[in-house]
PDB file of N, CA and C in Angstrom:
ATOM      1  N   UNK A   1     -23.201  49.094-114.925  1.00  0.00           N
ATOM      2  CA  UNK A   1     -23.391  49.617-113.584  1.00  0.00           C
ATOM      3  C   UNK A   1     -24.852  49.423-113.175  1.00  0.00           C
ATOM      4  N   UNK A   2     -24.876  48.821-112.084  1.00  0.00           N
ATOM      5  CA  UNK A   2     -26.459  48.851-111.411  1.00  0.00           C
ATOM      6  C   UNK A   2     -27.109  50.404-111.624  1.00  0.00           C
ATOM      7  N   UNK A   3     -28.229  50.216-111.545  1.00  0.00           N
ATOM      8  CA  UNK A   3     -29.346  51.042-111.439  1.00  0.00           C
ATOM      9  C   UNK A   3     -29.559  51.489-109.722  1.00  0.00           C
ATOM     10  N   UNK A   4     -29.622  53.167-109.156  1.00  0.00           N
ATOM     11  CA  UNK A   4     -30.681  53.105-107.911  1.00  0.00           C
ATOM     12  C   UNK A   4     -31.542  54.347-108.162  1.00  0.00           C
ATOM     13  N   UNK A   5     -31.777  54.129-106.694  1.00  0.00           N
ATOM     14  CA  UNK A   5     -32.635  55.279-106.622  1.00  0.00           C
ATOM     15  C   UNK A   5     -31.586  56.388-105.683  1.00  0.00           C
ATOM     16  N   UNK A   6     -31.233  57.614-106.680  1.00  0.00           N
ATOM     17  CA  UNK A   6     -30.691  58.780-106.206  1.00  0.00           C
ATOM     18  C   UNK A   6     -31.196  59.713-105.593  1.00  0.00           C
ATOM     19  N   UNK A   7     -30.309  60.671-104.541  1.00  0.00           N
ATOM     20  CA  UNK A   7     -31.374  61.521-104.502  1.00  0.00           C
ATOM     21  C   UNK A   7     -30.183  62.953-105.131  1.00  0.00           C
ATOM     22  N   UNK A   8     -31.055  63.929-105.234  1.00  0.00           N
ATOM     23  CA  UNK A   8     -30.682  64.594-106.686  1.00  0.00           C
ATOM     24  C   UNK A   8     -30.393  66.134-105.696  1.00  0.00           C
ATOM     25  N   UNK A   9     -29.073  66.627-105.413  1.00  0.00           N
ATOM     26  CA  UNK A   9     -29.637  67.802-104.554  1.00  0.00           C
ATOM     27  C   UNK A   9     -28.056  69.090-105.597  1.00  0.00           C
ATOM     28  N   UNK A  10     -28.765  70.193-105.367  1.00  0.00           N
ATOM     29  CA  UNK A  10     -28.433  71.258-105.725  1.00  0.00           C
ATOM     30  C   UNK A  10     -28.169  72.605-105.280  1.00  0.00           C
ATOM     31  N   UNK A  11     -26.772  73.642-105.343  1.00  0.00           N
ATOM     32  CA  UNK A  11     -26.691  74.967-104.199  1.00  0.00           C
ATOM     33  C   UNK A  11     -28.149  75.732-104.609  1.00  0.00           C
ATOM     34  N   UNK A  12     -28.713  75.639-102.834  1.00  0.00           N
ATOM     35  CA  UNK A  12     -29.843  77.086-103.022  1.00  0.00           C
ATOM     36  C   UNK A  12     -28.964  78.071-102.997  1.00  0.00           C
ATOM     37  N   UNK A  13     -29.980  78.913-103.780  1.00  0.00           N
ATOM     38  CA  UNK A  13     -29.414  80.354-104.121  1.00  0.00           C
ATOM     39  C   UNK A  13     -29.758  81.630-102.854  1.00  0.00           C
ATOM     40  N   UNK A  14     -28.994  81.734-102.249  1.00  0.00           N
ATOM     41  CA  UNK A  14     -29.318  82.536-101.140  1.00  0.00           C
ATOM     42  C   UNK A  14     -28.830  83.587-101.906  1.00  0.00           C
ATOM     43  N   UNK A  15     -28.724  85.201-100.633  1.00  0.00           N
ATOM     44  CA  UNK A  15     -29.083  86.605-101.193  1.00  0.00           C
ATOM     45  C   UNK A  15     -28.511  87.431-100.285  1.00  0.00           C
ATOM     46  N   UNK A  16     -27.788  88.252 -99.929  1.00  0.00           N
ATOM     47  CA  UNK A  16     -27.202  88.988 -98.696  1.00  0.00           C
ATOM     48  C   UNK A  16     -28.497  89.669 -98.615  1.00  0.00           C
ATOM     49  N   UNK A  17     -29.146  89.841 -97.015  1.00  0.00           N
ATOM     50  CA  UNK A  17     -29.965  90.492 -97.090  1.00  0.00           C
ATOM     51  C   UNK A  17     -31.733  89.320 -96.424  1.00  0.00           C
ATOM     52  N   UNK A  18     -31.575  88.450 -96.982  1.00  0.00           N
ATOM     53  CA  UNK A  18     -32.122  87.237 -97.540  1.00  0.00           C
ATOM     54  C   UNK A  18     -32.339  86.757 -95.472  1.00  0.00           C
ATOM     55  N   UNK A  19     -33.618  86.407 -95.180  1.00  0.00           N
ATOM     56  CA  UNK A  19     -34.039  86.045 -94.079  1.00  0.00           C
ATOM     57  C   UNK A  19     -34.352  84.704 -94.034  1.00  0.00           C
ATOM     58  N   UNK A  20     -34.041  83.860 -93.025  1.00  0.00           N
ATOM     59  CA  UNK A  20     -34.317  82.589 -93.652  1.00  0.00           C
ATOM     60  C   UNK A  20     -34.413  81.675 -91.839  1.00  0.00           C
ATOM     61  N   UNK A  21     -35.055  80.584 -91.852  1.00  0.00           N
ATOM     62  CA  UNK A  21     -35.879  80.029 -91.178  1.00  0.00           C
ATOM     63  C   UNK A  21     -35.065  78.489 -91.481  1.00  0.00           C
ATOM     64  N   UNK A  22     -34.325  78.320 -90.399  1.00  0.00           N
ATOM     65  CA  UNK A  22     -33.945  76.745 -90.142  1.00  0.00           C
ATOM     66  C   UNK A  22     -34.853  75.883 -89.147  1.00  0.00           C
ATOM     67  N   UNK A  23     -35.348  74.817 -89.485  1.00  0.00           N
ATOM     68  CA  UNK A  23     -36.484  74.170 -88.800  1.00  0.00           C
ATOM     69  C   UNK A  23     -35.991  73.195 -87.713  1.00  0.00           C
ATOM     70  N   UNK A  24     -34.955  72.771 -87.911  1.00  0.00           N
ATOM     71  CA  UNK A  24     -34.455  71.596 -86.850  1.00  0.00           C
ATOM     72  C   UNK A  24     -32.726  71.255 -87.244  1.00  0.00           C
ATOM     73  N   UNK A  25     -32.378  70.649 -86.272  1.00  0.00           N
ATOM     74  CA  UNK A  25     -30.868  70.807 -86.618  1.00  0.00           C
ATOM     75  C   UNK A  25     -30.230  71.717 -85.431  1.00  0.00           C
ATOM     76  N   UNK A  26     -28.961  71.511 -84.893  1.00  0.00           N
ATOM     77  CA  UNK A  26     -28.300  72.740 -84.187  1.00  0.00           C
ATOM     78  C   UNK A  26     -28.088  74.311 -85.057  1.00  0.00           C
ATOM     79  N   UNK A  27     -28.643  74.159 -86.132  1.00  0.00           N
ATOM     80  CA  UNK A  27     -28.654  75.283 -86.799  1.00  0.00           C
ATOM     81  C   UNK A  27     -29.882  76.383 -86.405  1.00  0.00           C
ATOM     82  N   UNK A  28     -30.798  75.450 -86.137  1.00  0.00           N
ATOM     83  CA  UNK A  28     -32.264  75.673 -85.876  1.00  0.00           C
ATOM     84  C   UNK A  28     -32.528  77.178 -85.549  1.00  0.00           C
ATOM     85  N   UNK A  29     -33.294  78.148 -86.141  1.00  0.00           N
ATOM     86  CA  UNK A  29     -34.010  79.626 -85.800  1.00  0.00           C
ATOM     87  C   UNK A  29     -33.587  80.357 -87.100  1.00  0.00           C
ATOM     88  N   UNK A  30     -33.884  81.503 -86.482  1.00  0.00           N
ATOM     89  CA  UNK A  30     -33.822  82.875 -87.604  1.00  0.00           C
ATOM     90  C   UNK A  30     -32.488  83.155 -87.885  1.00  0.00           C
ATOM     91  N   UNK A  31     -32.267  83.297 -89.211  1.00  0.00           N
ATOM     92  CA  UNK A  31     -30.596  83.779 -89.578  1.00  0.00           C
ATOM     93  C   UNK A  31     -31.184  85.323 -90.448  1.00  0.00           C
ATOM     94  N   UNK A  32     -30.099  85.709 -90.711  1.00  0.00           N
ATOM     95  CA  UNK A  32     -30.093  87.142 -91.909  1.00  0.00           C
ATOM     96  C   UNK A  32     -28.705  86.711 -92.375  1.00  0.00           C
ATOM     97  N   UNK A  33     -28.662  86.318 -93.817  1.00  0.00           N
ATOM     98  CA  UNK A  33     -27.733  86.212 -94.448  1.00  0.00           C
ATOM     99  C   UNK A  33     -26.883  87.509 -94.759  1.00  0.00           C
ATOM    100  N   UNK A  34     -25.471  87.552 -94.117  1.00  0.00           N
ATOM    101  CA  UNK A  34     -24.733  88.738 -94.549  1.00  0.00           C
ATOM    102  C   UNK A  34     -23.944  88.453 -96.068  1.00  0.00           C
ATOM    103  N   UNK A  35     -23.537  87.783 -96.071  1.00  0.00           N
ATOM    104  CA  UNK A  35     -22.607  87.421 -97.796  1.00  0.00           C
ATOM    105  C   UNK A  35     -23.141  85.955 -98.508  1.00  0.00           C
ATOM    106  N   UNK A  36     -22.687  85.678 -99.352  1.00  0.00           N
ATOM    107  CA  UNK A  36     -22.684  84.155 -99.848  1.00  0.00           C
ATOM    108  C   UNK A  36     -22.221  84.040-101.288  1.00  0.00           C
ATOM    109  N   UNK A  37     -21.175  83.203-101.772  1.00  0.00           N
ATOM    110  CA  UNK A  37     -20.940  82.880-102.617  1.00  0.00           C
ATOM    111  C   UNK A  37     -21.020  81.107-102.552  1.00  0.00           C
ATOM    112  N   UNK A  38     -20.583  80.693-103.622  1.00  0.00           N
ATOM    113  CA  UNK A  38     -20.150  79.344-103.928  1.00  0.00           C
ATOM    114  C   UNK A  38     -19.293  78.501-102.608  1.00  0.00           C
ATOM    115  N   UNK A  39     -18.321  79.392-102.105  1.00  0.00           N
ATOM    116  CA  UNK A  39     -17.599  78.485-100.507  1.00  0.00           C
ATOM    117  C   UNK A  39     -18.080  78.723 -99.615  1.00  0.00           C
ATOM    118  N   UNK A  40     -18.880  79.717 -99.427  1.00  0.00           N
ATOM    119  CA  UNK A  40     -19.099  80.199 -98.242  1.00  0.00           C
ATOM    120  C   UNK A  40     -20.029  81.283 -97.727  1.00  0.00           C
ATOM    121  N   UNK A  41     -20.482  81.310 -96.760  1.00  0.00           N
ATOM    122  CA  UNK A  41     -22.000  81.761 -96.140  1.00  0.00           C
ATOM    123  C   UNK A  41     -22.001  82.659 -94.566  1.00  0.00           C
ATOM    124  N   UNK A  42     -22.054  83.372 -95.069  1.00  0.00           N
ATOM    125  CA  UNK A  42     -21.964  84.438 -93.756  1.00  0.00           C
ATOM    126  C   UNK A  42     -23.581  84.734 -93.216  1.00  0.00           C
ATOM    127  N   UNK A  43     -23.657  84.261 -92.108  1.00  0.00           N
ATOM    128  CA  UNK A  43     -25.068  84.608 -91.211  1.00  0.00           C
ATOM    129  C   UNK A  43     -25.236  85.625 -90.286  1.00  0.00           C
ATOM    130  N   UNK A  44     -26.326  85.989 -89.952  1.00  0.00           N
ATOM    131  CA  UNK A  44     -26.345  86.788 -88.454  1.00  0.00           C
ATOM    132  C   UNK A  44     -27.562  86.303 -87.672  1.00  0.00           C
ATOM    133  N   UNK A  45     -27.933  85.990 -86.481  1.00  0.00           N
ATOM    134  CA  UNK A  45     -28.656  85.675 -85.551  1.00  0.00           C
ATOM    135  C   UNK A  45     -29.388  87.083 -85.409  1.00  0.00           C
ATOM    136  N   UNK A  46     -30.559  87.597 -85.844  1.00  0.00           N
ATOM    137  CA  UNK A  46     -31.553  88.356 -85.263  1.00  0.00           C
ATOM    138  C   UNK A  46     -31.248  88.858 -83.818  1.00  0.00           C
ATOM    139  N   UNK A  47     -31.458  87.961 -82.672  1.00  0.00           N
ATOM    140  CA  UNK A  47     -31.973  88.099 -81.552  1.00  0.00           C
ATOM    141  C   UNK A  47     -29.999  88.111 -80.751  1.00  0.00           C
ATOM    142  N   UNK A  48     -29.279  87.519 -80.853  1.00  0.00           N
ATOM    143  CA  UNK A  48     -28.109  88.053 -80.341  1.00  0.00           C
ATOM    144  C   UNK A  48     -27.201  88.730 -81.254  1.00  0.00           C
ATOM    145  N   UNK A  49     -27.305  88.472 -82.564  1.00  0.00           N
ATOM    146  CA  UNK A  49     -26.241  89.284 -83.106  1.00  0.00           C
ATOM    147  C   UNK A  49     -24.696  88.657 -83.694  1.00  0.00           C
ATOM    148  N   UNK A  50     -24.641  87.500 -82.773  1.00  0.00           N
ATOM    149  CA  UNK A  50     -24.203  86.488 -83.720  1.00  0.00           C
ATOM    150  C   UNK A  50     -23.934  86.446 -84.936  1.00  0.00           C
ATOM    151  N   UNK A  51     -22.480  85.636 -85.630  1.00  0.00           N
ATOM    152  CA  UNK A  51     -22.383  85.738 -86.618  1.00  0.00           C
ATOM    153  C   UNK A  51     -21.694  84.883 -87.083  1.00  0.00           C
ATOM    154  N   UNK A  52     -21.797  83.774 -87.716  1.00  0.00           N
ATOM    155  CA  UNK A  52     -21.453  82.305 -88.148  1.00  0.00           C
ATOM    156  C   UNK A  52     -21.056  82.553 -90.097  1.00  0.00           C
ATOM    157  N   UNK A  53     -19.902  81.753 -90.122  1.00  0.00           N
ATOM    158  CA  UNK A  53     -19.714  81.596 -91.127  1.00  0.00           C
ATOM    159  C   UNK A  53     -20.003  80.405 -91.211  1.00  0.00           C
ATOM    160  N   UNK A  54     -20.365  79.484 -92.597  1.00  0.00           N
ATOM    161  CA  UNK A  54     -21.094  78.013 -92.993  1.00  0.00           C
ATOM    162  C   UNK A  54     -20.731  78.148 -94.294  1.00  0.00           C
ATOM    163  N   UNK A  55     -20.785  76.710 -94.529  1.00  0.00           N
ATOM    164  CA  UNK A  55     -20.837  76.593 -95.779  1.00  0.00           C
ATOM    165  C   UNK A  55     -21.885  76.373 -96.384  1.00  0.00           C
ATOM    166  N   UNK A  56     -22.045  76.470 -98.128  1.00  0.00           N
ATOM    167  CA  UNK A  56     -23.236  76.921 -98.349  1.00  0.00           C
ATOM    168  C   UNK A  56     -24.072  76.094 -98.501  1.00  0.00           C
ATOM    169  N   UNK A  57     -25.410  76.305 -98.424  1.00  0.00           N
ATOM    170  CA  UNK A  57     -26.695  75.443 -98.058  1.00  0.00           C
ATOM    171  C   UNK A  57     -27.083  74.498-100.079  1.00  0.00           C
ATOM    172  N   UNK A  58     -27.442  73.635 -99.776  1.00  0.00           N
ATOM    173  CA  UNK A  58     -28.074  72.518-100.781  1.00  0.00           C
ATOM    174  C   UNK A  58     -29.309  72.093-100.389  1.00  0.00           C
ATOM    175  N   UNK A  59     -30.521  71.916-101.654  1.00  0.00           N
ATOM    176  CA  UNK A  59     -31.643  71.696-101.244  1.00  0.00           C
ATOM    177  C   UNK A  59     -31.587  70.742-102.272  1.00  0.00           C
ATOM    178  N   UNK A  60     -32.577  69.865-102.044  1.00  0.00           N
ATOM    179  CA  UNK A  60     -33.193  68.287-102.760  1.00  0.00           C
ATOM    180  C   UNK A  60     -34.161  69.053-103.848  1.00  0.00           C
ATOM    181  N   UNK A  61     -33.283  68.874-105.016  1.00  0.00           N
ATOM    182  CA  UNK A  61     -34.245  68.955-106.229  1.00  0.00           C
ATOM    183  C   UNK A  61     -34.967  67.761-106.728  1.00  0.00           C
ATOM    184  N   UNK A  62     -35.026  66.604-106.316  1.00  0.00           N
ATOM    185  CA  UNK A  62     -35.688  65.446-106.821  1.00  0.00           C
ATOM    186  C   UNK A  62     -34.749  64.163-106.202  1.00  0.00           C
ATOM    187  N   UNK A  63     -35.501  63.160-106.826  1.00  0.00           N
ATOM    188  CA  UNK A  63     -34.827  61.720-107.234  1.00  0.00           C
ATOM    189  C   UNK A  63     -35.171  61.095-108.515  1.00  0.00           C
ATOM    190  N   UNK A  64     -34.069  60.475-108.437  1.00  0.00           N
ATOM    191  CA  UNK A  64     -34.265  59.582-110.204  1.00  0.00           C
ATOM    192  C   UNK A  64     -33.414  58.177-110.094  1.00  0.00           C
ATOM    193  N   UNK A  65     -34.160  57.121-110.960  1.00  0.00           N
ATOM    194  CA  UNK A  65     -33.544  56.227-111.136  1.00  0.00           C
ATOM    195  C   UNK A  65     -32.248  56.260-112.154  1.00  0.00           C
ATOM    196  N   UNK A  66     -31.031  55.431-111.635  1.00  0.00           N
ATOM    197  CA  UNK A  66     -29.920  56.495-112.112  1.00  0.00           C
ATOM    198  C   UNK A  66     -28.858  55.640-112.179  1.00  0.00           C
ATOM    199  N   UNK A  67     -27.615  55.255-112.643  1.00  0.00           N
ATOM    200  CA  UNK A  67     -26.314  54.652-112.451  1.00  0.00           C
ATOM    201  C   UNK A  67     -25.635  55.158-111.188  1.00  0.00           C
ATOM    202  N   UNK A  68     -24.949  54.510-110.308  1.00  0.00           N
ATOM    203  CA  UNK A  68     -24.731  55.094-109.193  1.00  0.00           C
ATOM    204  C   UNK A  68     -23.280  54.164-108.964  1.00  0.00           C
ATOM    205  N   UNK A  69     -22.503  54.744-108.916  1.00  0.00           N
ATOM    206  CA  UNK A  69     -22.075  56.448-108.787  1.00  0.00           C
ATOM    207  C   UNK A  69     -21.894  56.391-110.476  1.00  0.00           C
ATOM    208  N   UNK A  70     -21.981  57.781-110.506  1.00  0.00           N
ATOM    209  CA  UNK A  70     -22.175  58.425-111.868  1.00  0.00           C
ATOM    210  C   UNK A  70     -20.705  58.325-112.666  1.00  0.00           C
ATOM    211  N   UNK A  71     -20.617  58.031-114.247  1.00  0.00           N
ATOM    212  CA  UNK A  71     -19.450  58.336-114.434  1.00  0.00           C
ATOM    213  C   UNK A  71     -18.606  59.348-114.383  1.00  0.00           C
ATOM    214  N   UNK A  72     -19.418  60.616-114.226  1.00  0.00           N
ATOM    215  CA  UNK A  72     -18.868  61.835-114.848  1.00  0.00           C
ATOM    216  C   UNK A  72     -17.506  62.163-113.656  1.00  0.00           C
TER     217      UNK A  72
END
């Protein structure tokens, strides 16, 4: 299998309770996380009150040169 360059991403660990700051995206502003497990992500909007369920967020832990796609 060829060799690339991967990029390597992993579930952040969010927190009921947990305040959090989306920078760009239609997601974009202040949330307050109400629940979160492994499927699923319950938010609230600060300023209206709003309340979105999502699925749960992944952040870029790195890249590595790598077999692509992986066997596993």
């Amino acid at each position: 299998m060829p060799i690339h360059r991967v990029a390597i991403f992993r579930p952040y660990p969010l927190a009921p309770s947990q305040k959090i700051h989306i920078q760009d995206g239609p997601r974009r502003g202040d949330w307050e996380v109400l629940a979160c497990d492994e499927k699923s992500l319950r938010v609230r909007c600060p300023v209206s009150g709003r309340e979105l369920d999502w699925k749960p967020f992944y952040a870029l832990v790195g890249e590595k040169e790598t077999e692509w796609p992986a066997k596993d």
